[in-house]
PDB file of N, CA and C in Angstrom:
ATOM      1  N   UNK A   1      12.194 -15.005   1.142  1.00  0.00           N
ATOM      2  CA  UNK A   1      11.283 -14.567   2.188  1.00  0.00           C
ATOM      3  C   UNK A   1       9.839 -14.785   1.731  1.00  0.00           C
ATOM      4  N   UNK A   2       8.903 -15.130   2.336  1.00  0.00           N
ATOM      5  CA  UNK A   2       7.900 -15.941   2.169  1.00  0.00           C
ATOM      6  C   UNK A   2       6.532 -14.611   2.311  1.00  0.00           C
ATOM      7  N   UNK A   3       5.955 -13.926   1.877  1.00  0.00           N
ATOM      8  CA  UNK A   3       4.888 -13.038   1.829  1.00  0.00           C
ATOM      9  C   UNK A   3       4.264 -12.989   3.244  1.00  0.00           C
ATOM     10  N   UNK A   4       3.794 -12.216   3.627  1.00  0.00           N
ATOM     11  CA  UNK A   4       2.805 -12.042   5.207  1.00  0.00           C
ATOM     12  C   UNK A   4       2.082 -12.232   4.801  1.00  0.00           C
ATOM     13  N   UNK A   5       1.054 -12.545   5.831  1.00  0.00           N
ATOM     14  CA  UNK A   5      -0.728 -12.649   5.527  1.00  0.00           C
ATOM     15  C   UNK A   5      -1.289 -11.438   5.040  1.00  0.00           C
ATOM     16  N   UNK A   6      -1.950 -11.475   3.929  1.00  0.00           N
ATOM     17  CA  UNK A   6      -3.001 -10.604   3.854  1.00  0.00           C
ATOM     18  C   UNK A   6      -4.064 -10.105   4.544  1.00  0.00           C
ATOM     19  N   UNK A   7      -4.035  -9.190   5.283  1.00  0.00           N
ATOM     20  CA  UNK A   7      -5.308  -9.517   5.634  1.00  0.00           C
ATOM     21  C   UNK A   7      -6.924  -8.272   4.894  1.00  0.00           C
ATOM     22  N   UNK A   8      -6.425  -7.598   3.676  1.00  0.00           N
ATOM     23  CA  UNK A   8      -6.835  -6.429   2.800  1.00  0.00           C
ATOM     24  C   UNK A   8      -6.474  -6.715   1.907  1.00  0.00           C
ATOM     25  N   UNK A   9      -7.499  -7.246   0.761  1.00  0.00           N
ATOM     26  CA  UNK A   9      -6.519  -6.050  -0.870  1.00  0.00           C
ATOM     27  C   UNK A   9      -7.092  -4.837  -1.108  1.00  0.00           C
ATOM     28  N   UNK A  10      -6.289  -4.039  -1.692  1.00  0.00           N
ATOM     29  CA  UNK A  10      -7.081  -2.795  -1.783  1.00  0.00           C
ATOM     30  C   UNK A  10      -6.743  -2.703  -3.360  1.00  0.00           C
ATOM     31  N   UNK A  11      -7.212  -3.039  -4.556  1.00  0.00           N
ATOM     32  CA  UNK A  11      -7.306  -2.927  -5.508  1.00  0.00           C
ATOM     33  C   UNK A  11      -7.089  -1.438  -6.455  1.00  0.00           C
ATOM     34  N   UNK A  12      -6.805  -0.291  -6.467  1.00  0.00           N
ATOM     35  CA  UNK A  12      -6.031   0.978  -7.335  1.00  0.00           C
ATOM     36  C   UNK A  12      -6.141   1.092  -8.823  1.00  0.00           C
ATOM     37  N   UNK A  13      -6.035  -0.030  -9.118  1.00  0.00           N
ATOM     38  CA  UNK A  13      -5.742  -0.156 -11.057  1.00  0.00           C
ATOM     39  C   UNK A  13      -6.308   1.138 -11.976  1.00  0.00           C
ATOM     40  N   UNK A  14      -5.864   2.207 -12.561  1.00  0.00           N
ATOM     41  CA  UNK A  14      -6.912   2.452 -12.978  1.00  0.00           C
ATOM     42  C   UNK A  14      -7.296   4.114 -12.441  1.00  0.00           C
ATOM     43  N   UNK A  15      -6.874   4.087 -10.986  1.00  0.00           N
ATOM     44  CA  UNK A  15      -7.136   5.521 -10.304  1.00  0.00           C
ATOM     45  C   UNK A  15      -5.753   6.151 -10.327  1.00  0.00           C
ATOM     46  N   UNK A  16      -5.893   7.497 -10.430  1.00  0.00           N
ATOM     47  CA  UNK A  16      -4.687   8.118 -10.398  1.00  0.00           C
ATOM     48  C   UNK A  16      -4.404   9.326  -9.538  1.00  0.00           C
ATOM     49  N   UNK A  17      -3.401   9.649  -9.347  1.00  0.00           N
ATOM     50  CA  UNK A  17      -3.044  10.587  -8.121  1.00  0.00           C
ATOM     51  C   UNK A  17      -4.000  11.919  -7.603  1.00  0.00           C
ATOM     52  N   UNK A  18      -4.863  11.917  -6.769  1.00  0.00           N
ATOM     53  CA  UNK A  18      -4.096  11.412  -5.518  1.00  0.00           C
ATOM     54  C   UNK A  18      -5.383  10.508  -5.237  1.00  0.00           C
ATOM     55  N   UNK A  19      -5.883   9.484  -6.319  1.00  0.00           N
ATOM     56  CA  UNK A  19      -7.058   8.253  -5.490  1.00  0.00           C
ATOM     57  C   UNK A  19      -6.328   7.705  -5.005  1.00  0.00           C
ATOM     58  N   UNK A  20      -5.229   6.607  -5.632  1.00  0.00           N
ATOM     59  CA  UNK A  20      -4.561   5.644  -4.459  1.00  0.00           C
ATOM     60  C   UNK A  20      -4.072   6.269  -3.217  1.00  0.00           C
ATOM     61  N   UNK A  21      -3.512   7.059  -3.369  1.00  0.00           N
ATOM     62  CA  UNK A  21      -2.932   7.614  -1.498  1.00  0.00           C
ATOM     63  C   UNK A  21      -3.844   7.367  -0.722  1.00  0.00           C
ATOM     64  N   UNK A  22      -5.425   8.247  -1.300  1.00  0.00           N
ATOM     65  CA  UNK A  22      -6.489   8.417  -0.340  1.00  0.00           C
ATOM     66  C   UNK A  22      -6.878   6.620   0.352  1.00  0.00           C
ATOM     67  N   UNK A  23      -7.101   6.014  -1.060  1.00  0.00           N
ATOM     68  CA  UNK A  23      -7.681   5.059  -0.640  1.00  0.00           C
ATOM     69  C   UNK A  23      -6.389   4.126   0.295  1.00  0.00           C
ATOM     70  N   UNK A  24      -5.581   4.408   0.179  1.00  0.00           N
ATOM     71  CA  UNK A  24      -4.426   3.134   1.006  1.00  0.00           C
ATOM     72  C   UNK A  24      -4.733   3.704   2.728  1.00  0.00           C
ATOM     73  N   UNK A  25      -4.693   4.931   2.710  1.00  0.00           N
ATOM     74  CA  UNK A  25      -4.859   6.016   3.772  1.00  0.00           C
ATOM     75  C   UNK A  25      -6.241   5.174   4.576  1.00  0.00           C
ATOM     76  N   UNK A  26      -7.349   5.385   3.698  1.00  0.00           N
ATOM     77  CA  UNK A  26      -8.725   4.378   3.930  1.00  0.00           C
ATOM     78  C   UNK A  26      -8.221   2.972   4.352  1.00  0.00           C
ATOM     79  N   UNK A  27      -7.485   2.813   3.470  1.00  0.00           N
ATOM     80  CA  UNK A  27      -7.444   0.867   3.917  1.00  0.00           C
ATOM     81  C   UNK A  27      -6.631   0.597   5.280  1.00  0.00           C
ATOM     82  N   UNK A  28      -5.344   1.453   5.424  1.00  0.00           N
ATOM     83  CA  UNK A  28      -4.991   1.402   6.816  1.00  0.00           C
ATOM     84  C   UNK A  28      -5.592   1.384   7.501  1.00  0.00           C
ATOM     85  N   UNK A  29      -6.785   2.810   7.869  1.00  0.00           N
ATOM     86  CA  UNK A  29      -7.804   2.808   9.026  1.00  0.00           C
ATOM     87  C   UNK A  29      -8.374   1.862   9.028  1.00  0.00           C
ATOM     88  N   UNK A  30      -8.904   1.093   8.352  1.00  0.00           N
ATOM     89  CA  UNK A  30      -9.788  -0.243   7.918  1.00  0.00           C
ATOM     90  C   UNK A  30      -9.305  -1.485   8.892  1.00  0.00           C
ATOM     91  N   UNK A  31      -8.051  -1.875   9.119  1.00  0.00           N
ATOM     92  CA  UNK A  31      -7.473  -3.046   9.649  1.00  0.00           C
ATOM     93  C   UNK A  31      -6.625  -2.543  10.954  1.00  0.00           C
ATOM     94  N   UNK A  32      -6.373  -3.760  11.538  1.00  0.00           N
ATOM     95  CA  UNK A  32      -5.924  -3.694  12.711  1.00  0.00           C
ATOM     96  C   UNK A  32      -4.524  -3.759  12.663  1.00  0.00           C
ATOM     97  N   UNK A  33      -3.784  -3.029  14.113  1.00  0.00           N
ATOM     98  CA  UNK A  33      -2.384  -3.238  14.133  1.00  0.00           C
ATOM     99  C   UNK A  33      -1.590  -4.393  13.994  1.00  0.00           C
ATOM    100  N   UNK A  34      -0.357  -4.698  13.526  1.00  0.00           N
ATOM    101  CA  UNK A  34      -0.414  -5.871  12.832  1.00  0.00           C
ATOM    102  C   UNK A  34      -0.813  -6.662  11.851  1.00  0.00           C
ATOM    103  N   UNK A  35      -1.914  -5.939  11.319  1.00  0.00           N
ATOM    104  CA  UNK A  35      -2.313  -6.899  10.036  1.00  0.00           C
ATOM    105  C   UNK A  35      -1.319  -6.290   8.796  1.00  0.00           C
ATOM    106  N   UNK A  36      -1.761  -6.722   7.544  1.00  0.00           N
ATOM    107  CA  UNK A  36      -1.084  -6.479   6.615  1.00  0.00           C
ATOM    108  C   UNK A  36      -2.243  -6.302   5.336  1.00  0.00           C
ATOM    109  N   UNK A  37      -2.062  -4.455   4.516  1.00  0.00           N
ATOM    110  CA  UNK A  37      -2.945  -4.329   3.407  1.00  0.00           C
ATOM    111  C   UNK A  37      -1.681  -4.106   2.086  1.00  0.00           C
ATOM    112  N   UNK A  38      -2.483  -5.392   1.600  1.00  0.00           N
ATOM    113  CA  UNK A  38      -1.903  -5.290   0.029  1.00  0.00           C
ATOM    114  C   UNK A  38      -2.917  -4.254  -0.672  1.00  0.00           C
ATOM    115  N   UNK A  39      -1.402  -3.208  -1.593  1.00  0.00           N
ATOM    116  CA  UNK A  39      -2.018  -2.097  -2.590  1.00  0.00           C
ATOM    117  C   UNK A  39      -1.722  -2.516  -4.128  1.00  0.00           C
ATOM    118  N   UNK A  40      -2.611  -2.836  -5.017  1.00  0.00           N
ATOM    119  CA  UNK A  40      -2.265  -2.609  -6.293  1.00  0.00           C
ATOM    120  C   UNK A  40      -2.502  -1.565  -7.101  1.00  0.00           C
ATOM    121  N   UNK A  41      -1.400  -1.006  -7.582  1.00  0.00           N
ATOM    122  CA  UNK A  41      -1.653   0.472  -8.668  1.00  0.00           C
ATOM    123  C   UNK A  41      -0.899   0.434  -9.871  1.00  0.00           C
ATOM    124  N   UNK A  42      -0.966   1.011 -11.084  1.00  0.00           N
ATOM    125  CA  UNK A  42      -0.363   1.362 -11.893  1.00  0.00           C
ATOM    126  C   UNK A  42      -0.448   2.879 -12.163  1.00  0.00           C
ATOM    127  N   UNK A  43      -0.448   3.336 -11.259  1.00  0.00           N
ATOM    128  CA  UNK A  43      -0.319   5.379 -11.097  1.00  0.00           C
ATOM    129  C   UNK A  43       1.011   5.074 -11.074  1.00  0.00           C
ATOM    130  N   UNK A  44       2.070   5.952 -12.174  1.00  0.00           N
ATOM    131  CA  UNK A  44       3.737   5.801 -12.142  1.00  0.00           C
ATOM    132  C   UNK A  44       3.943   6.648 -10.708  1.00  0.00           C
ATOM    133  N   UNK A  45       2.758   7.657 -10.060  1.00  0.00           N
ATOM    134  CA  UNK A  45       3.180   8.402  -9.026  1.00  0.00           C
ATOM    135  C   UNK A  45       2.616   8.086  -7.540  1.00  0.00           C
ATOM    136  N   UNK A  46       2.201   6.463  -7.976  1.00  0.00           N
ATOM    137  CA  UNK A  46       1.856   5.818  -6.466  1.00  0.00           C
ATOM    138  C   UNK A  46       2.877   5.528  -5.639  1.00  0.00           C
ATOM    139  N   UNK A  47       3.930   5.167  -6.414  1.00  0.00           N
ATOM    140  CA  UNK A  47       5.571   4.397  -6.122  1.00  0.00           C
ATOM    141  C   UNK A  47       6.267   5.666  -4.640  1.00  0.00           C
ATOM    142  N   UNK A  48       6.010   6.772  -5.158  1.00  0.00           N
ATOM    143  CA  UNK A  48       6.681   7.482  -4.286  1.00  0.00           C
ATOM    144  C   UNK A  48       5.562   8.193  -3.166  1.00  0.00           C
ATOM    145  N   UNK A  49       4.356   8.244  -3.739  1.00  0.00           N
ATOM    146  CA  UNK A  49       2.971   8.964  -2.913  1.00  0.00           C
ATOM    147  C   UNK A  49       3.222   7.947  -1.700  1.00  0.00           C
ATOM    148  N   UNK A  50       2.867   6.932  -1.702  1.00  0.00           N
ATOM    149  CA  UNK A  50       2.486   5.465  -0.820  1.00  0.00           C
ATOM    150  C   UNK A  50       3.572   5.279   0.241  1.00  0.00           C
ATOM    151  N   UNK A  51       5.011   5.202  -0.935  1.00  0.00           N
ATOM    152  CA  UNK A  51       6.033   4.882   0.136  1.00  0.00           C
ATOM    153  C   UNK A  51       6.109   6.274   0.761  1.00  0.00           C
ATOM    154  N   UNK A  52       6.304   7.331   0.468  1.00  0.00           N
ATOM    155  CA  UNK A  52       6.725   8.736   1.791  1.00  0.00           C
ATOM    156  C   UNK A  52       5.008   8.735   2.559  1.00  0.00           C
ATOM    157  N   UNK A  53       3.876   8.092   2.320  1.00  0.00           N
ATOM    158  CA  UNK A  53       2.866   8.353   3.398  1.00  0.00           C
ATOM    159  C   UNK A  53       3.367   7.149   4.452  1.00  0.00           C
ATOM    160  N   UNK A  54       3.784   5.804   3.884  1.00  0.00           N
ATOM    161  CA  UNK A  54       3.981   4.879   4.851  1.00  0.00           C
ATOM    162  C   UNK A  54       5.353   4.943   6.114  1.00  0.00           C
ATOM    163  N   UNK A  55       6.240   5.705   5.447  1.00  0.00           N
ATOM    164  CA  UNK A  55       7.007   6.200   6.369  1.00  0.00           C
ATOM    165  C   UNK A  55       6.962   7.434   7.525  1.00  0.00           C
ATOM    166  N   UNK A  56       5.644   8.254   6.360  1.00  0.00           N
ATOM    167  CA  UNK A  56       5.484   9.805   7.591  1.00  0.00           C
ATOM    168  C   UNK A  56       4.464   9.229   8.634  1.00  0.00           C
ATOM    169  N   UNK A  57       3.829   7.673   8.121  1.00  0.00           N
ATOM    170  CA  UNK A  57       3.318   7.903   9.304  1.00  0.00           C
ATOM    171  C   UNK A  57       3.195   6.386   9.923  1.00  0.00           C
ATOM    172  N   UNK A  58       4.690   6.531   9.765  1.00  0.00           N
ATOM    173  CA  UNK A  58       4.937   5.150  11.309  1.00  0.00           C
ATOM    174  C   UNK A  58       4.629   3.778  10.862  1.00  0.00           C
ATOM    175  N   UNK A  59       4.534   3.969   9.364  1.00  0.00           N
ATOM    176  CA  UNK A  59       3.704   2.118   9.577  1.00  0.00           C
ATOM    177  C   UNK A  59       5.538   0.979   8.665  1.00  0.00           C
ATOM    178  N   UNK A  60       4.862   0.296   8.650  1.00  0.00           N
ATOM    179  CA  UNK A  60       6.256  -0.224   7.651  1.00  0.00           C
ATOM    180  C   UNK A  60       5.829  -1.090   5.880  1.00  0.00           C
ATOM    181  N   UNK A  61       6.536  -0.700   5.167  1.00  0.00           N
ATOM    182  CA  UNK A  61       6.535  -1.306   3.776  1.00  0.00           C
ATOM    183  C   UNK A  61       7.498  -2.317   4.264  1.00  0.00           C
ATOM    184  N   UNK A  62       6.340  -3.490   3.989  1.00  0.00           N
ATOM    185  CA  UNK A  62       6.968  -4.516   4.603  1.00  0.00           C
ATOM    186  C   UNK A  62       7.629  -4.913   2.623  1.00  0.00           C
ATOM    187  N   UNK A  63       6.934  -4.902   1.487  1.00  0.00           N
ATOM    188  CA  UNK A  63       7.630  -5.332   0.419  1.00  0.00           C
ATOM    189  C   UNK A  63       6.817  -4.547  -0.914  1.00  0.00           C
ATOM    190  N   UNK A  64       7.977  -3.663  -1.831  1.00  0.00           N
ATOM    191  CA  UNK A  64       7.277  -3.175  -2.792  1.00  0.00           C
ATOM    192  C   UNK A  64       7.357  -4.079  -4.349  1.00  0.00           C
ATOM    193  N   UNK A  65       6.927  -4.140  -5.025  1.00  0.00           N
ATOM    194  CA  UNK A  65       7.029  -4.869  -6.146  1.00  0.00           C
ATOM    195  C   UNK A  65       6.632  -3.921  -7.510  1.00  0.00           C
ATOM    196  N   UNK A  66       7.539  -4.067  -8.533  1.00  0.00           N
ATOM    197  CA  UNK A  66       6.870  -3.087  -9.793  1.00  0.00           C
ATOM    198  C   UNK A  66       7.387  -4.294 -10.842  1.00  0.00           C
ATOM    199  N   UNK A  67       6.387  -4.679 -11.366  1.00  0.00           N
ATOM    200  CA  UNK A  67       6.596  -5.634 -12.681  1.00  0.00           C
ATOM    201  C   UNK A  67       5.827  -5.077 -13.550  1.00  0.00           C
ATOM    202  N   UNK A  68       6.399  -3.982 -14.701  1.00  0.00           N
ATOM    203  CA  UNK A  68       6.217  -3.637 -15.948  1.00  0.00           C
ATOM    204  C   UNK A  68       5.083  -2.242 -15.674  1.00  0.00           C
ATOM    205  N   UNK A  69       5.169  -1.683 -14.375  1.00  0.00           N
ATOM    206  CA  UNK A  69       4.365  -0.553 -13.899  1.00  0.00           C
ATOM    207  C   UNK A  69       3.041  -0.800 -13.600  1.00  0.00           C
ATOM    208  N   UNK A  70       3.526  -2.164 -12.928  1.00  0.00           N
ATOM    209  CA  UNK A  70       1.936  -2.583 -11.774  1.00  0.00           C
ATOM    210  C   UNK A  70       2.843  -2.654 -10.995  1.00  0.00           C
ATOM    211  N   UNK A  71       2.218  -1.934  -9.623  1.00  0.00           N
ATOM    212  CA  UNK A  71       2.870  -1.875  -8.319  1.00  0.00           C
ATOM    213  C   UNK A  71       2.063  -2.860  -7.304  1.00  0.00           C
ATOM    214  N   UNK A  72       2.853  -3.229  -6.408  1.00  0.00           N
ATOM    215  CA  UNK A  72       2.214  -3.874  -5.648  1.00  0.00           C
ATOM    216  C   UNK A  72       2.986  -3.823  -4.205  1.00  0.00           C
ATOM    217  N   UNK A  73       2.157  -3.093  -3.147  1.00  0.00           N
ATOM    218  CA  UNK A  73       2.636  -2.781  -2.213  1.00  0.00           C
ATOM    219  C   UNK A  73       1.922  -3.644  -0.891  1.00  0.00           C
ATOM    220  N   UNK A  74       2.917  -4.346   0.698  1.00  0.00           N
ATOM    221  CA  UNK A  74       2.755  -4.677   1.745  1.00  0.00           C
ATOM    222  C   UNK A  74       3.081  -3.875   2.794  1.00  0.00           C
ATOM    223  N   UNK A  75       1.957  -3.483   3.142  1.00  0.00           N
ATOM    224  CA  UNK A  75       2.297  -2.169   4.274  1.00  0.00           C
ATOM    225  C   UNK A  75       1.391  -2.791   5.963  1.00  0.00           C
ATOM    226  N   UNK A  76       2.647  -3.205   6.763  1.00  0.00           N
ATOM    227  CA  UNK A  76       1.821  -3.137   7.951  1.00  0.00           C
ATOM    228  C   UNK A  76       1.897  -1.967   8.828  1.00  0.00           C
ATOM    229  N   UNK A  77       0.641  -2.295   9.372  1.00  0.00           N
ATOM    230  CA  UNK A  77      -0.098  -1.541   9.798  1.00  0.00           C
ATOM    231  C   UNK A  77       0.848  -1.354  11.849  1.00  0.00           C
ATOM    232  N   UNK A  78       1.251  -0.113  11.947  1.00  0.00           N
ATOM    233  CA  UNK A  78       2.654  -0.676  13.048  1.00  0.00           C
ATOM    234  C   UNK A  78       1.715   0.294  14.480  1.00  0.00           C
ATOM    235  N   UNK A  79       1.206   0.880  14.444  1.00  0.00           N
ATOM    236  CA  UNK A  79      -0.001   1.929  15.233  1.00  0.00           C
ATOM    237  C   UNK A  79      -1.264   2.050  15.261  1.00  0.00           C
TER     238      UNK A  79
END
């Protein structure tokens, strides 16, 4: 399966719970329905923060990725 368009990175590296939530939270509002914001984090407690906000609120993880505890998350934007 071939990646969606980007249309956000939202860069994380570095911040830890609860900066990434806030800021992914930020980057959603940021883009339009349909688009797509890539998240990068290495918070071990982004993995589960990110995915239960992207499900409580309607959008979809379109693909998560963890190679060696860099995360890298595709969340469109579905509302």
């Amino acid at each position: 399966m071939v990646d969606p368009k980007v249309s956000r990175t939202l860069d994380t590296v570095g911040l830890y719970c609860p900066v990434p939530l806030f800021k992914t939270r930020e980057g959603i509002d940021s883009i339009q329905v349909g688009e797509v914001l890539e998240v990068l984090a290495d918070d071990p407690a982004a993995e589960e923060d990110i995915t239960r906000f992207v499900k409580r609120t309607g959008h979809e993880l379109v693909k998560l990725e963890n190679v060696d505890g860099n995360l890298r998350f595709l969340i469109k934007k579905l509302k």
